[in-house]
N, C-alpha and C. Protein backbone atom coordinates (compact mmCIF):
# COMPACT_ATOMS: atom_id res chain seq x y z
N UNK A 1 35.66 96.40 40.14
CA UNK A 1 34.66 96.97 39.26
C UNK A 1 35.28 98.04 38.37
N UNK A 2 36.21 99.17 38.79
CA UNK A 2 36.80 99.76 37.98
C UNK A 2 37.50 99.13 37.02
N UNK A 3 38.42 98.27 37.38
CA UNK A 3 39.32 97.77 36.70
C UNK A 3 38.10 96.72 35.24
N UNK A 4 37.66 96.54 35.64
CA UNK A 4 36.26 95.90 34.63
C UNK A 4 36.20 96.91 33.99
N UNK A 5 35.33 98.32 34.53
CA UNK A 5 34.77 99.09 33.55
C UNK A 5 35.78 99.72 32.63
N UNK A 6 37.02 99.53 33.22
CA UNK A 6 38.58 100.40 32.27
C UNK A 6 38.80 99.65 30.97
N UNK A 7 38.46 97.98 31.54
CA UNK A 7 38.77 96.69 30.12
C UNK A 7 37.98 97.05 29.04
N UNK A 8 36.42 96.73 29.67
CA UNK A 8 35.39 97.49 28.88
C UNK A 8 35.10 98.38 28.09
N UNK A 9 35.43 99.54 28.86
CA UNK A 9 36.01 100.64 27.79
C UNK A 9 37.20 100.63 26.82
N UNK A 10 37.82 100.26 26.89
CA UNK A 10 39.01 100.08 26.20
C UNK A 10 38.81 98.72 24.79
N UNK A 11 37.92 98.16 24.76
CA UNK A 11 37.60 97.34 23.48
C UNK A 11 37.89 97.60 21.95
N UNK A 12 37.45 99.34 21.98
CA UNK A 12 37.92 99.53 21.06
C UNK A 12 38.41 100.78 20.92
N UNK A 13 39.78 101.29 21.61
CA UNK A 13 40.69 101.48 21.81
C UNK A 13 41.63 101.00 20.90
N UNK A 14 42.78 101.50 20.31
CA UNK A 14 44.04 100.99 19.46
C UNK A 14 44.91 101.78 20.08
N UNK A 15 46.54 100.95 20.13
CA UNK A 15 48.02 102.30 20.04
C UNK A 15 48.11 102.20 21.65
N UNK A 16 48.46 103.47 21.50
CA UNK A 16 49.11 103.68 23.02
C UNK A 16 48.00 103.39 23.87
N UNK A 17 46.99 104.25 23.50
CA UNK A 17 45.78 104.68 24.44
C UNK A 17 45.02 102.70 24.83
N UNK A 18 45.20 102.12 24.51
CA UNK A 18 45.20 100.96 24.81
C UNK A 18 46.26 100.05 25.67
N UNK A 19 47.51 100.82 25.61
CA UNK A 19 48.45 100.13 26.28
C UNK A 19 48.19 100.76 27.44
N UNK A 20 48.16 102.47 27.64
CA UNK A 20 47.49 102.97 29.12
C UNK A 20 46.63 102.76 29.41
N UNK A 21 45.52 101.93 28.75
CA UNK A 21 44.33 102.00 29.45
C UNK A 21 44.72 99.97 30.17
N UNK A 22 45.54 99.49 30.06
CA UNK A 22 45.83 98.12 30.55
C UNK A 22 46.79 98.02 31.37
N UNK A 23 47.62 99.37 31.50
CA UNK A 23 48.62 99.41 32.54
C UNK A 23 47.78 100.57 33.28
N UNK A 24 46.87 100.89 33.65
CA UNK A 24 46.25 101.32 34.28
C UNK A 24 45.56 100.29 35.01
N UNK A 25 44.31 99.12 34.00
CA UNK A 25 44.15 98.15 35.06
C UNK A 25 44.89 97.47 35.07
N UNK A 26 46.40 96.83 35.15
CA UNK A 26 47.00 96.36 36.03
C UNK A 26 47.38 97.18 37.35
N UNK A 27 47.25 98.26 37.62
CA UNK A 27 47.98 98.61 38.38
C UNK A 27 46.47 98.77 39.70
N UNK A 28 45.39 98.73 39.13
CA UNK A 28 44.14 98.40 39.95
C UNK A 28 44.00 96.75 40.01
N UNK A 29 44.57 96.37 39.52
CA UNK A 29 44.54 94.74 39.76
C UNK A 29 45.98 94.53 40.99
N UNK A 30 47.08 94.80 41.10
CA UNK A 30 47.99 95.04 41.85
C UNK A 30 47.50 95.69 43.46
N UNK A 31 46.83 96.52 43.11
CA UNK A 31 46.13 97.01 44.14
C UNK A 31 45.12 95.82 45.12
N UNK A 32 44.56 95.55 44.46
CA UNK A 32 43.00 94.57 44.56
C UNK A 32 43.85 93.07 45.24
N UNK A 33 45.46 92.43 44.84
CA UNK A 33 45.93 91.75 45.05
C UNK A 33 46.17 92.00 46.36
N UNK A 34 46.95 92.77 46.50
CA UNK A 34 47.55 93.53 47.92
C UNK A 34 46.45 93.90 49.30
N UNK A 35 45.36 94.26 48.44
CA UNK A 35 44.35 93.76 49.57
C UNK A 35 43.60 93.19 50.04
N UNK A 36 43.70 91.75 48.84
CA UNK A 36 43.26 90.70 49.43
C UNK A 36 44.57 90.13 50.13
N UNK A 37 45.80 89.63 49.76
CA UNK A 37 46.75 89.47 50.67
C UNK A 37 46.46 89.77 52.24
N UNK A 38 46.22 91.12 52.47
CA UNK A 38 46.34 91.56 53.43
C UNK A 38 45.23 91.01 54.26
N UNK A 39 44.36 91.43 53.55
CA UNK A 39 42.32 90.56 54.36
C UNK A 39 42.59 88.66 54.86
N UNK A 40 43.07 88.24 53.83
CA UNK A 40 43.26 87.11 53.98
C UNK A 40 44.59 87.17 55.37
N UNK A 41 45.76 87.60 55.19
CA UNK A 41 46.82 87.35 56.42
C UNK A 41 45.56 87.79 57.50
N UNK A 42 45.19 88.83 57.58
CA UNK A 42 44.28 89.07 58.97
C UNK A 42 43.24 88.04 59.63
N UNK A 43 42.28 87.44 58.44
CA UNK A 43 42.16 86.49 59.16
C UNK A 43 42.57 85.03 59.19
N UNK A 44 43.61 84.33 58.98
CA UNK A 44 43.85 83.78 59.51
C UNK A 44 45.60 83.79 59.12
N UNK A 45 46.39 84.60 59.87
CA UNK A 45 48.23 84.84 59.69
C UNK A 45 48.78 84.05 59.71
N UNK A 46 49.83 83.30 59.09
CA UNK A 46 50.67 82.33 58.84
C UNK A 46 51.19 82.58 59.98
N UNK A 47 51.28 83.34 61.18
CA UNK A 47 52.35 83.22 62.15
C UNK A 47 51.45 82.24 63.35
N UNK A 48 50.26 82.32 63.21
CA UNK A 48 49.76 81.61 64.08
C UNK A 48 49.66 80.15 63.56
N UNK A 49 49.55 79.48 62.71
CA UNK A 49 49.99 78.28 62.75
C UNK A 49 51.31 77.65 62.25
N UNK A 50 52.18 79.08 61.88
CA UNK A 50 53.91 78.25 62.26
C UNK A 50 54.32 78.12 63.66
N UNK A 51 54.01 79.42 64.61
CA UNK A 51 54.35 79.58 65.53
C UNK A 51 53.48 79.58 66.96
N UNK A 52 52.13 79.28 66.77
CA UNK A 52 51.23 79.16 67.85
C UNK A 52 50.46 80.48 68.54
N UNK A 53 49.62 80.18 69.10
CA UNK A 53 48.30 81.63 69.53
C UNK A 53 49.14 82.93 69.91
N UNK A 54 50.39 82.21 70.92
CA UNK A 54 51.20 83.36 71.91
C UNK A 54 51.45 84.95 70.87
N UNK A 55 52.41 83.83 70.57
CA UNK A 55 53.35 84.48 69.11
C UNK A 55 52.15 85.44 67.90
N UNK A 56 51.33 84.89 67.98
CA UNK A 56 50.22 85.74 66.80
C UNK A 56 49.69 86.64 67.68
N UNK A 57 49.16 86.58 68.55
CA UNK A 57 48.66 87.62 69.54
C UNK A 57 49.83 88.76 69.73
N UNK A 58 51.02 88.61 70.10
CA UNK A 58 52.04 89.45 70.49
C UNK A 58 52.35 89.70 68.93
N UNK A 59 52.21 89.29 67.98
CA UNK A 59 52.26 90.37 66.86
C UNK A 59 51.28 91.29 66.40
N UNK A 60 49.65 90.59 66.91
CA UNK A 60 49.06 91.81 66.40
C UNK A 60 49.15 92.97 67.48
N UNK A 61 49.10 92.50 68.92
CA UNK A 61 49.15 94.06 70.19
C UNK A 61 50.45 94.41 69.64
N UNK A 62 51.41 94.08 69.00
CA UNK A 62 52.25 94.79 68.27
C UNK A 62 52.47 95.97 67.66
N UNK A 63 51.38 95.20 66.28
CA UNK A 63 50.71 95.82 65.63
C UNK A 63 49.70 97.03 65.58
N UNK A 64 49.04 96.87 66.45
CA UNK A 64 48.01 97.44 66.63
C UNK A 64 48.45 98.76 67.76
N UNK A 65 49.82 98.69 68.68
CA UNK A 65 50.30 99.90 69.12
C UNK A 65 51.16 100.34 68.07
N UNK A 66 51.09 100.15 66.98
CA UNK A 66 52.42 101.04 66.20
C UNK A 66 51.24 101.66 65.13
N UNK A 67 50.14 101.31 65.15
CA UNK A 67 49.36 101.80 64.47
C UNK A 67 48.44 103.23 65.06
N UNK A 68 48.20 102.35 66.51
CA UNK A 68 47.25 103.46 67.29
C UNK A 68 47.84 103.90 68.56
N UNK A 69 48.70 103.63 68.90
CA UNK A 69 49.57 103.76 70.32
C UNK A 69 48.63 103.65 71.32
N UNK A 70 47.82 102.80 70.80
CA UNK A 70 46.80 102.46 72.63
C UNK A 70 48.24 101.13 73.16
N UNK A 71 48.47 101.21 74.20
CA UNK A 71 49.02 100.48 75.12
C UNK A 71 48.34 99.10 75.42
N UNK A 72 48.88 98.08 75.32
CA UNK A 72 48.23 97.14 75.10
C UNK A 72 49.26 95.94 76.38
N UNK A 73 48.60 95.58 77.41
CA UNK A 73 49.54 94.87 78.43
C UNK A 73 49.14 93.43 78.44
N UNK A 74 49.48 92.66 78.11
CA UNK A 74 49.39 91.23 77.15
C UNK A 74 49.95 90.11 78.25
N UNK A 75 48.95 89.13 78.84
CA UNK A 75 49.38 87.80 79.30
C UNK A 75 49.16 86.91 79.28
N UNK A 76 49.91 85.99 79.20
CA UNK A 76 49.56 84.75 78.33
C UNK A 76 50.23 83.71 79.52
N UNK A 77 49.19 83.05 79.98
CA UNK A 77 49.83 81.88 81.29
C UNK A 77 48.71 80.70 80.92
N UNK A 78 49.52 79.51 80.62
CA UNK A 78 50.81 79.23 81.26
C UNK A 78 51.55 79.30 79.85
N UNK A 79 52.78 79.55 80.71
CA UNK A 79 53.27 80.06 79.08
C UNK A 79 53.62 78.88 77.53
N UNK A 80 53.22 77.63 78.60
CA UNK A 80 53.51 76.71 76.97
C UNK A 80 52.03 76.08 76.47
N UNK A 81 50.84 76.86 76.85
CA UNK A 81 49.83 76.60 76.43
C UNK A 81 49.57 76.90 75.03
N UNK A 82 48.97 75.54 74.49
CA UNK A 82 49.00 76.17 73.03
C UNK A 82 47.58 75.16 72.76
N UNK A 83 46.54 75.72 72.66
CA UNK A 83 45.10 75.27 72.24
C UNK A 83 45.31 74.52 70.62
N UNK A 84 43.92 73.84 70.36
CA UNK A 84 43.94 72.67 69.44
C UNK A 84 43.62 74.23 68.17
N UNK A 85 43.68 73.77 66.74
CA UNK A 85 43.71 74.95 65.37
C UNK A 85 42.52 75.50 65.61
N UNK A 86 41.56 75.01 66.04
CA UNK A 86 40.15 75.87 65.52
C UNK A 86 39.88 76.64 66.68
N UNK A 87 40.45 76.27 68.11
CA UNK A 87 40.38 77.04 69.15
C UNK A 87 41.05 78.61 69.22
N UNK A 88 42.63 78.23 68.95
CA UNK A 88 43.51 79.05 68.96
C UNK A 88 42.92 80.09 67.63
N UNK A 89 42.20 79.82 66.35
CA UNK A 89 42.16 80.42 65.22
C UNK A 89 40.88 81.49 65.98
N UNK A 90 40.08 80.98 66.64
CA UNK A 90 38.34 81.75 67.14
C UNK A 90 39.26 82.48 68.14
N UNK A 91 39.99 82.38 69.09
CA UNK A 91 40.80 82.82 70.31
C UNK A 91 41.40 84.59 69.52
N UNK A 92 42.22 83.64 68.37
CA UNK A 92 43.13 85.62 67.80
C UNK A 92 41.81 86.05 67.23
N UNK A 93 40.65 85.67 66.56
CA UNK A 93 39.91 86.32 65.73
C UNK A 93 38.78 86.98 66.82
N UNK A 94 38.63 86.45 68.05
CA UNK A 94 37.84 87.52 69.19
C UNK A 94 38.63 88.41 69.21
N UNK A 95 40.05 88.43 69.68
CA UNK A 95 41.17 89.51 70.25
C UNK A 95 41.05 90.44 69.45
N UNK A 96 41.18 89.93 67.91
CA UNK A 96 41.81 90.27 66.85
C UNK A 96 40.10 91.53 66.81
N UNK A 97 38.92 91.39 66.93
CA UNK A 97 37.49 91.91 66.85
C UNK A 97 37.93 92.71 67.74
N UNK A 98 38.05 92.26 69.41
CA UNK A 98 37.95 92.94 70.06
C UNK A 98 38.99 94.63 70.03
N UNK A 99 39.90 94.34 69.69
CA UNK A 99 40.87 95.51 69.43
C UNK A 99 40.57 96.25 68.52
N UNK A 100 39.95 95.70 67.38
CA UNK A 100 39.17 96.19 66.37
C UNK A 100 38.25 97.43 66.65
N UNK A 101 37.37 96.58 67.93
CA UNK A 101 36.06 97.73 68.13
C UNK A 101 36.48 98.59 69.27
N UNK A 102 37.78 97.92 69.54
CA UNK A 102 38.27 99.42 70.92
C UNK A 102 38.80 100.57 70.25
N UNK A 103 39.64 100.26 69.23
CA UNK A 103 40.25 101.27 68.41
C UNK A 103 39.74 102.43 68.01
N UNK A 104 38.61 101.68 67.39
CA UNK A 104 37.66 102.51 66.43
C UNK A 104 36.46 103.20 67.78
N UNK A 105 35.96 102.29 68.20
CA UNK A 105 34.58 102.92 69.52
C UNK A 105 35.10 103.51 70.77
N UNK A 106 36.09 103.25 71.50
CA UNK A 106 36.09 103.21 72.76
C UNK A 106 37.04 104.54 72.93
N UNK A 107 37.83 105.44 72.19
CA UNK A 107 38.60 106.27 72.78
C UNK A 107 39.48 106.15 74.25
N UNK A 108 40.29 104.45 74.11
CA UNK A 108 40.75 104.06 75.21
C UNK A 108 42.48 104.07 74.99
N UNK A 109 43.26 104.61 75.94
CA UNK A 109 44.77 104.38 75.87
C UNK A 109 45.17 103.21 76.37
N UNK A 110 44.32 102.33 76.83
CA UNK A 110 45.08 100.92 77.26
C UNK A 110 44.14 100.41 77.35
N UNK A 111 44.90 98.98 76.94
CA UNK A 111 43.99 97.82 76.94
C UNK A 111 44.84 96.47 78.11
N UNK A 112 44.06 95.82 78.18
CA UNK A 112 44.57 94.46 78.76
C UNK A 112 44.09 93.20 78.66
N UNK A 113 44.77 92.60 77.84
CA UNK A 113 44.09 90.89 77.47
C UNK A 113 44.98 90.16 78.56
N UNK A 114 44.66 89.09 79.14
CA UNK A 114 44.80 87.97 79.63
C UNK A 114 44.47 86.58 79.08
N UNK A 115 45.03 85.64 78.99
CA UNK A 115 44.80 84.47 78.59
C UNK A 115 45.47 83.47 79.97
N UNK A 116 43.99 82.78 80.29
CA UNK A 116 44.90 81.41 81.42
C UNK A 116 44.30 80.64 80.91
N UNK A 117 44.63 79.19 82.07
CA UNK A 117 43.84 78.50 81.85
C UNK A 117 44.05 77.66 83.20
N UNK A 118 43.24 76.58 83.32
CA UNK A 118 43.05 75.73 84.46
C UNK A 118 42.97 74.07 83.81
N UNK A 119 42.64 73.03 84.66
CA UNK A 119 42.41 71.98 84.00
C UNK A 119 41.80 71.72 83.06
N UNK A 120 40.77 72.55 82.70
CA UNK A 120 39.61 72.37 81.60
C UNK A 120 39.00 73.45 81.09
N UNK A 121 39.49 74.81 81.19
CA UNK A 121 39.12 76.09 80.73
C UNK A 121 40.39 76.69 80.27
N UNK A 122 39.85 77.79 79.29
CA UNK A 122 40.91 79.17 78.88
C UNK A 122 39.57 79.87 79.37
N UNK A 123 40.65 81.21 79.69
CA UNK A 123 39.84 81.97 80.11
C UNK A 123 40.38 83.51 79.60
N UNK A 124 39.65 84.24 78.83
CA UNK A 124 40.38 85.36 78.10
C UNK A 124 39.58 86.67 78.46
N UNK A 125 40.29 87.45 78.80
CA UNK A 125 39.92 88.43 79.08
C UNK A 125 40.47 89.84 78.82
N UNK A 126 38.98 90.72 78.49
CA UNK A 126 39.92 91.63 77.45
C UNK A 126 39.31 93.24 77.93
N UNK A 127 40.05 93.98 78.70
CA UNK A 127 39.36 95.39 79.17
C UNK A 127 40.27 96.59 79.00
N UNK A 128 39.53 97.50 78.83
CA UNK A 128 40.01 98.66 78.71
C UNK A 128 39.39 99.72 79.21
N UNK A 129 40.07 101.13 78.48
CA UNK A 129 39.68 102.25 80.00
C UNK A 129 39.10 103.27 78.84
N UNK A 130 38.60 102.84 78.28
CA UNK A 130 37.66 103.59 77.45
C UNK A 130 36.75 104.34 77.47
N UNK A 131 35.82 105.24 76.83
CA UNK A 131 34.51 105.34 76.78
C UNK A 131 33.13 104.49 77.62
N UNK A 132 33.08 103.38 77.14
CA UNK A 132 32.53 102.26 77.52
C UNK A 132 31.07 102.58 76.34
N UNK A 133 29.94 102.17 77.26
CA UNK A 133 28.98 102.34 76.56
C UNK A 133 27.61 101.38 77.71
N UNK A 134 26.24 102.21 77.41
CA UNK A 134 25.19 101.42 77.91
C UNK A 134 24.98 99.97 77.10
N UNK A 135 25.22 98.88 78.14
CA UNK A 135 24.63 97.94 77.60
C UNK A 135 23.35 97.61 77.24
N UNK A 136 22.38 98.64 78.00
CA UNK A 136 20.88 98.46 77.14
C UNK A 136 20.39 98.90 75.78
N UNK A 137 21.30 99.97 75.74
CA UNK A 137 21.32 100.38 74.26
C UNK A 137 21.62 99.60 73.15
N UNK A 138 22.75 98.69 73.51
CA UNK A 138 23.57 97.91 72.37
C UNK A 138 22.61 96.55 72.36
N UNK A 139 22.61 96.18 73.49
CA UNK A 139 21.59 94.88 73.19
C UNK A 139 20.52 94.53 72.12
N UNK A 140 19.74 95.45 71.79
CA UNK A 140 18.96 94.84 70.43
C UNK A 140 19.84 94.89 69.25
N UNK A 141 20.79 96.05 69.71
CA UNK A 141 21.89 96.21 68.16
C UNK A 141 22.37 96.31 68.40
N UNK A 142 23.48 94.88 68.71
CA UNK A 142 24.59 94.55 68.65
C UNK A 142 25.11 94.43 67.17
N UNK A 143 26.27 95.58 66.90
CA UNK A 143 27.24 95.42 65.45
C UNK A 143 27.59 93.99 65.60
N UNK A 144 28.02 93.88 64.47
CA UNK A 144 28.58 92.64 63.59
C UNK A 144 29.58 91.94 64.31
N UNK A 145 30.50 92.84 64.70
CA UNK A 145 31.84 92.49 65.96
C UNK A 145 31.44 91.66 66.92
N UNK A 146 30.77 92.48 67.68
CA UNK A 146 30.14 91.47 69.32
C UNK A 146 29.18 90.20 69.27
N UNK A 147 28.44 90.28 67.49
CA UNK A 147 27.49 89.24 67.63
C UNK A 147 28.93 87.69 67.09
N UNK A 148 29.61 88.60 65.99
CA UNK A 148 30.95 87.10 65.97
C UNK A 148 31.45 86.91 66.99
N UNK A 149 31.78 87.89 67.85
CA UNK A 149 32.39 87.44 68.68
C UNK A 149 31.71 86.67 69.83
N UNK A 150 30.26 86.25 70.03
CA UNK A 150 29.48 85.76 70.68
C UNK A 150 29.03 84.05 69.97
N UNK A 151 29.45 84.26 68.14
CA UNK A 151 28.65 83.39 67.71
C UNK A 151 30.16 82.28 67.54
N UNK A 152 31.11 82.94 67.97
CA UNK A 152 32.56 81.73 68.44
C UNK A 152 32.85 81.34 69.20
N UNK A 153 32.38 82.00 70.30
CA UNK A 153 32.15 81.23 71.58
C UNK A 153 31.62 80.45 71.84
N UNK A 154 30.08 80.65 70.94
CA UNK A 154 29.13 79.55 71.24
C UNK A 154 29.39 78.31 70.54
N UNK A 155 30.25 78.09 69.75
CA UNK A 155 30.21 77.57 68.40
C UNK A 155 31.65 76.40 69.47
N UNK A 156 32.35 77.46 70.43
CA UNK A 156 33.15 76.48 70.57
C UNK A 156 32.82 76.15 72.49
N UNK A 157 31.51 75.97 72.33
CA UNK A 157 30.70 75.71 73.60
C UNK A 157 30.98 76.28 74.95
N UNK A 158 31.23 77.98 74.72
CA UNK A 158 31.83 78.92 75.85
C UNK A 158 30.80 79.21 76.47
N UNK A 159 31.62 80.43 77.41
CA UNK A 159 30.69 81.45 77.93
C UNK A 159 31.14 82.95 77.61
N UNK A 160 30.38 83.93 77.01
CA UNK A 160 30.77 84.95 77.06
C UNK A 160 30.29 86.13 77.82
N UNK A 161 30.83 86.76 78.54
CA UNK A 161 29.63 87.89 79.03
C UNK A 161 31.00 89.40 78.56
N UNK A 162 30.25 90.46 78.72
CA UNK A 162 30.43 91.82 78.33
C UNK A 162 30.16 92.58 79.31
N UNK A 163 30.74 93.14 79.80
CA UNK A 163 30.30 94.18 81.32
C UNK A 163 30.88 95.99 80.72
N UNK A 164 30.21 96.74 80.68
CA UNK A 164 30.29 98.03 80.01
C UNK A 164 29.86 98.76 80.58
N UNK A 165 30.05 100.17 80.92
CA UNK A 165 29.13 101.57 81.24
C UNK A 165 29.85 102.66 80.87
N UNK A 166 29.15 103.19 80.52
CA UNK A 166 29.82 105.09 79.93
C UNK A 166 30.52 105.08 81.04
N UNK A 167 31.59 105.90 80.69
CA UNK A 167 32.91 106.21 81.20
C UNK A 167 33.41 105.36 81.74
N UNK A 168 33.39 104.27 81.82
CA UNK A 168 33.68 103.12 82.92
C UNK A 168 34.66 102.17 81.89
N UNK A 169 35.00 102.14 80.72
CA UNK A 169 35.28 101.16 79.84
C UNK A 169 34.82 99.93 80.01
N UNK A 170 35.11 98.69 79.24
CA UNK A 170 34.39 97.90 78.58
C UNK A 170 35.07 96.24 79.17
N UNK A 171 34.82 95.59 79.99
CA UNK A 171 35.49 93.49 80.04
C UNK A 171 34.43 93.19 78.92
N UNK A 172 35.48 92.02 78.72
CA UNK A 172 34.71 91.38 78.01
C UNK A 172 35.84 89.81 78.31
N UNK A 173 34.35 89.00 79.15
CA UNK A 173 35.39 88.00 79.78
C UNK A 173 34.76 86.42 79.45
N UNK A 174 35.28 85.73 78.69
CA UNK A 174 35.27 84.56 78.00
C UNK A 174 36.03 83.35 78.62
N UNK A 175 34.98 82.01 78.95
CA UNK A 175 35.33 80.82 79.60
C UNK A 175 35.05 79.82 78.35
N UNK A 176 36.24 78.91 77.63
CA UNK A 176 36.12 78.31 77.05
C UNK A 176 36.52 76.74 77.34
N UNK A 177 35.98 75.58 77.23
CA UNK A 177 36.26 74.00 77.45
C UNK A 177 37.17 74.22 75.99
N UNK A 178 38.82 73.37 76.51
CA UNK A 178 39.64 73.55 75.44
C UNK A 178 40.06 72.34 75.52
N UNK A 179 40.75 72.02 74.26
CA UNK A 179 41.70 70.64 73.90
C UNK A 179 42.62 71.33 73.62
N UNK A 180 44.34 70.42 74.01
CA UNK A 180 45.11 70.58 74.30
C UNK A 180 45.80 69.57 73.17
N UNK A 181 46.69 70.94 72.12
CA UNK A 181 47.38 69.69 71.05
C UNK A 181 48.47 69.24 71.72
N UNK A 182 49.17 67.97 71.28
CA UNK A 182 50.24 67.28 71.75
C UNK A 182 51.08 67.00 71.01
């Protein structure tokens, strides 16, 4: 919108004051690039479908301790499990929520995701030692976070439940029916 209202203004403009007023919006267009780049890698990162769920997960708890130094203890069994694209893509984008709303809500120094699985389930699980929070409170208003992260589960015919209490920090433990690429 700035970069609009700068063009706009600048119509009739001549000389220099026209050349700064266009290297000005380029340099808000440069901007605007860089963060869509970035919005777009977040949700969905080229590392997870060169390299599979493991590998994208262990870059964002990466990520996300060099940013916030919450401690993040990460397992992934069995280790050559690698779910079908739309599984693995809903799988980093819960994690990817869930770390999201610990960061920002929970005032927690560690976290712990788990990922298994069995003959016919993943099973992910994601807790920390946070704050926590009443679950009766949140229930009619549930933010945006917990209801995606409820409406991908369902979508990929899970189970999700959320177990929380002040001072107690926060599971949040997910049973999903998965296909297995080959």
């Amino acid at each position: 919108a700035a970069a609009k209202m700068m063009l706009e203004s600048s119509l009739y403009d001549d000389g220099e004051k026209l050349k700064s007023r266009i290297m000005e919006a380029q340099a808000i267009f440069d901007q605007i690039i860089g963060e869509i780049r970035r919005i777009s890698h977040d949700l969905s990162p080229s590392i997870l479908t060169e390299f599979g769920l493991k590998a994208a997960v262990e870059n964002l708890c990466r990520n996300i301790f060099k940013a916030t130094g919450i401690a993040i203890n990460l397992s992934y069994e069995p280790e050559g499990l690698q779910p079908d694209e739309l599984t693995s893509a809903y799988l980093y984008r819960i994690m990817q929520e869930s770390l999201n709303n610990i960061q920002i809500h929970s005032g927690a120094s560690q976290v712990g995701i788990s990922l298994m699985a069995d003959q016919d389930s993943l099973y992910l699980e994601i807790g920390d030692n946070g704050k926590g929070f009443d679950m009766k409170k949140v229930s009619g208003t549930t933010g945006t976070g917990l209801y995606n992260m409820r409406e991908r589960v369902h979508i990929l015919k899970g189970e999700i439940k959320i177990i929380s209490c002040p001072d107690k920090g926060t599971k949040i433990r997910i049973r999903i029916p998965y296909l297995i690429e080959k």
